[in-house]
C-alpha atoms as a PDB file:
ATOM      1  CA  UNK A   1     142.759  74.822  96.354  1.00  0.00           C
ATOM      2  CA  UNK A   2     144.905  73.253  93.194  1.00  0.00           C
ATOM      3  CA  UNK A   3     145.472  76.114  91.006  1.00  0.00           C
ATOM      4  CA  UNK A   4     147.975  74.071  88.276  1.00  0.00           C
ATOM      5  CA  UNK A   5     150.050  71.162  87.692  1.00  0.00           C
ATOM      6  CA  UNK A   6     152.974  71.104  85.234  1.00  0.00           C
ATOM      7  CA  UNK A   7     155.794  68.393  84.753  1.00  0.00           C
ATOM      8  CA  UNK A   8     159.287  67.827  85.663  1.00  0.00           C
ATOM      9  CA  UNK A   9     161.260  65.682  83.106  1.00  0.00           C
ATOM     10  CA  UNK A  10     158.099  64.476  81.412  1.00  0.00           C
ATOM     11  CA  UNK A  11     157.009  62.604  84.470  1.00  0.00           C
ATOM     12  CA  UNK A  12     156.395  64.140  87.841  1.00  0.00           C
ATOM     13  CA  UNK A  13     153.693  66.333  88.400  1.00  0.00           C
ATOM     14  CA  UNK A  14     153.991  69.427  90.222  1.00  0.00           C
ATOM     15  CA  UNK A  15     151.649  69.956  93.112  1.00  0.00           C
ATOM     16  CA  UNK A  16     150.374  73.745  93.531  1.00  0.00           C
ATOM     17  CA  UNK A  17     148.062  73.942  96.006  1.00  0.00           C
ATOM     18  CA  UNK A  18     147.240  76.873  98.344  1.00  0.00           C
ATOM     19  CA  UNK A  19     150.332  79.075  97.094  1.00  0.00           C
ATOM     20  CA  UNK A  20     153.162  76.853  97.469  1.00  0.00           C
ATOM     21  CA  UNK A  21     154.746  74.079  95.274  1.00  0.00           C
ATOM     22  CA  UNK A  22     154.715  70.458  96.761  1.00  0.00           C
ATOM     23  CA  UNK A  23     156.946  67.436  96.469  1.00  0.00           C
ATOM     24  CA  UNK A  24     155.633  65.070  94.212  1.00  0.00           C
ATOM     25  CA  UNK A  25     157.491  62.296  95.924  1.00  0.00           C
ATOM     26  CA  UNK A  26     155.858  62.466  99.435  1.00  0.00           C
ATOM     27  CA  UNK A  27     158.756  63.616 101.413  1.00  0.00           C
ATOM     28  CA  UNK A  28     156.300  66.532 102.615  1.00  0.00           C
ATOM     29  CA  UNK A  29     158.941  69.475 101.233  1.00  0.00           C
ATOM     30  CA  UNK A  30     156.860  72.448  99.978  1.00  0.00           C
ATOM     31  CA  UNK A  31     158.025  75.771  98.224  1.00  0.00           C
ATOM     32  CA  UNK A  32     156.599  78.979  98.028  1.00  0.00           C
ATOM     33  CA  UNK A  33     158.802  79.333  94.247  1.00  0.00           C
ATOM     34  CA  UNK A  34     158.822  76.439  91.473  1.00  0.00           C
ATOM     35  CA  UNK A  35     162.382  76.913  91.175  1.00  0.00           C
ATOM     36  CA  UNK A  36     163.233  76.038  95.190  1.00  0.00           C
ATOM     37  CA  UNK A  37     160.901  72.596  94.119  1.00  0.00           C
ATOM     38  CA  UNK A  38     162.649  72.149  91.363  1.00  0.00           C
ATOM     39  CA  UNK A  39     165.900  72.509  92.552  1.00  0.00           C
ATOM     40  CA  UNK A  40     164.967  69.986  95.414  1.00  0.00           C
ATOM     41  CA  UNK A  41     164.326  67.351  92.859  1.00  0.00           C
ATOM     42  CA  UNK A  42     167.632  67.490  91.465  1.00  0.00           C
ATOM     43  CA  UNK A  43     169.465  67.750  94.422  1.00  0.00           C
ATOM     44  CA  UNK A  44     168.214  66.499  97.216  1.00  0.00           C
ATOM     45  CA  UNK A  45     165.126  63.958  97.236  1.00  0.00           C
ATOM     46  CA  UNK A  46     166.418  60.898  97.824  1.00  0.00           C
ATOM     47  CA  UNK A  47     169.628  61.548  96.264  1.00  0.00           C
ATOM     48  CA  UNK A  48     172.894  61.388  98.286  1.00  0.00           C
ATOM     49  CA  UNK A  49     175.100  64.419  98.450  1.00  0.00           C
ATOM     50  CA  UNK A  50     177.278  64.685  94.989  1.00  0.00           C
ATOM     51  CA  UNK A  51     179.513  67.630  96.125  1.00  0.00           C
ATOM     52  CA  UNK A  52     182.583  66.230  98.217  1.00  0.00           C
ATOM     53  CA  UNK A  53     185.431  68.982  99.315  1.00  0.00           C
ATOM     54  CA  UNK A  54     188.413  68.247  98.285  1.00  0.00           C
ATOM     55  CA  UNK A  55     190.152  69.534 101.336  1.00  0.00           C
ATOM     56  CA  UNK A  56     188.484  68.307 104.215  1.00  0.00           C
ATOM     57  CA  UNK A  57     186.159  65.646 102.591  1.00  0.00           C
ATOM     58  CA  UNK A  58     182.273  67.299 104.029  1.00  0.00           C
ATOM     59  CA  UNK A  59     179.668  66.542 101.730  1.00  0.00           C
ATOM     60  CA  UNK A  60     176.587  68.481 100.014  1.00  0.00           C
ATOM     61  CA  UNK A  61     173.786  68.009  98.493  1.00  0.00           C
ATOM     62  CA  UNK A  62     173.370  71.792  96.655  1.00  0.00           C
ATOM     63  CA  UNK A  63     175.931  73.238  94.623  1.00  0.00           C
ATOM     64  CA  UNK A  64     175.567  76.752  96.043  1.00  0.00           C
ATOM     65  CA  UNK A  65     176.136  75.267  99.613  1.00  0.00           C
ATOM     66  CA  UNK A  66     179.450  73.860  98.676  1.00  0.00           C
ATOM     67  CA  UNK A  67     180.774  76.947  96.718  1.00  0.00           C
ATOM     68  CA  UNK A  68     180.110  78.973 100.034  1.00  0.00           C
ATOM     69  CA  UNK A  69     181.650  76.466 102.115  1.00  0.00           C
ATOM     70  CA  UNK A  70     184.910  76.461 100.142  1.00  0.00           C
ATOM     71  CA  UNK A  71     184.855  80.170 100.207  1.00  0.00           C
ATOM     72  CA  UNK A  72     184.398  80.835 103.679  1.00  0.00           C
ATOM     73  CA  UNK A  73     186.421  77.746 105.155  1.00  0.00           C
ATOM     74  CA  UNK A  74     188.716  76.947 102.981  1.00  0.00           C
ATOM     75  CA  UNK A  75     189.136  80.570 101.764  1.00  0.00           C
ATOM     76  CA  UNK A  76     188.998  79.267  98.274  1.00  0.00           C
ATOM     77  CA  UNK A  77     188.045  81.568  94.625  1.00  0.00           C
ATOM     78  CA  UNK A  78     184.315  81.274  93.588  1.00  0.00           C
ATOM     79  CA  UNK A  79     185.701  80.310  90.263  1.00  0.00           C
ATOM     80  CA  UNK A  80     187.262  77.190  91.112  1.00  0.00           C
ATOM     81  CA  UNK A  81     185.968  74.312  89.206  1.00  0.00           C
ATOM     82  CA  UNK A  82     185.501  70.688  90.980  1.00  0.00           C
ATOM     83  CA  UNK A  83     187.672  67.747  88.935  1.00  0.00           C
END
C-alpha cells in the first residue's frame, strides 16, 4: 500500500510503501525511518567511500562508521576533525 511520497533535493521521490522507505534508485535498500533512506542517499548509493583514515588508509562510506573506527582502533578523540 503507498501511503506518501515526498522529495529528496527537488528530484527523487521517496517510496513509502507498506511501512518502510524505499530506494528510489533501484538498488533494493529499504528503511523502516526516512532518515536511514536519506542518509543512504548521501552516503552510500552509488557513491564511493569519502572517509579515508589517516592512519592506516581503510575507507568508509558513513561518517559515524569512521568516527568509531578511529576511536576504537586508533584510540583517537571523537572531536578530531578530518583535514
Amino acid at each position: 500500500m503507498l501511503v506518501g511520497n515526498s522529495h529528496v533535493s527537488g528530484i527523487e521521490i521517496l517510496r513509502y510503501i507498506d511501512g518502510m522507505f524505499y530506494c528510489p534508485r533501484q538498488c533494493s535498500r529499504k528503511y523502516k525511518y526516512k532518515k536511514g533512506l536519506v542518509r543512504h542517499l548521501k552516503y552510500e548509493c552509488g557513491i564511493e567511500p569519502q572517509f579515508k583514515c589517516p592512519i592506516c588508509g581503510k575507507t568508509y562510506k558513513q561518517p559515524e562508521t569512521f568516527k568509531m573506527h578511529l576511536m576504537s582502533i586508533h584510540g583517537v578523540d571523537k572531536s578530531f576533525k578530518q583535514q
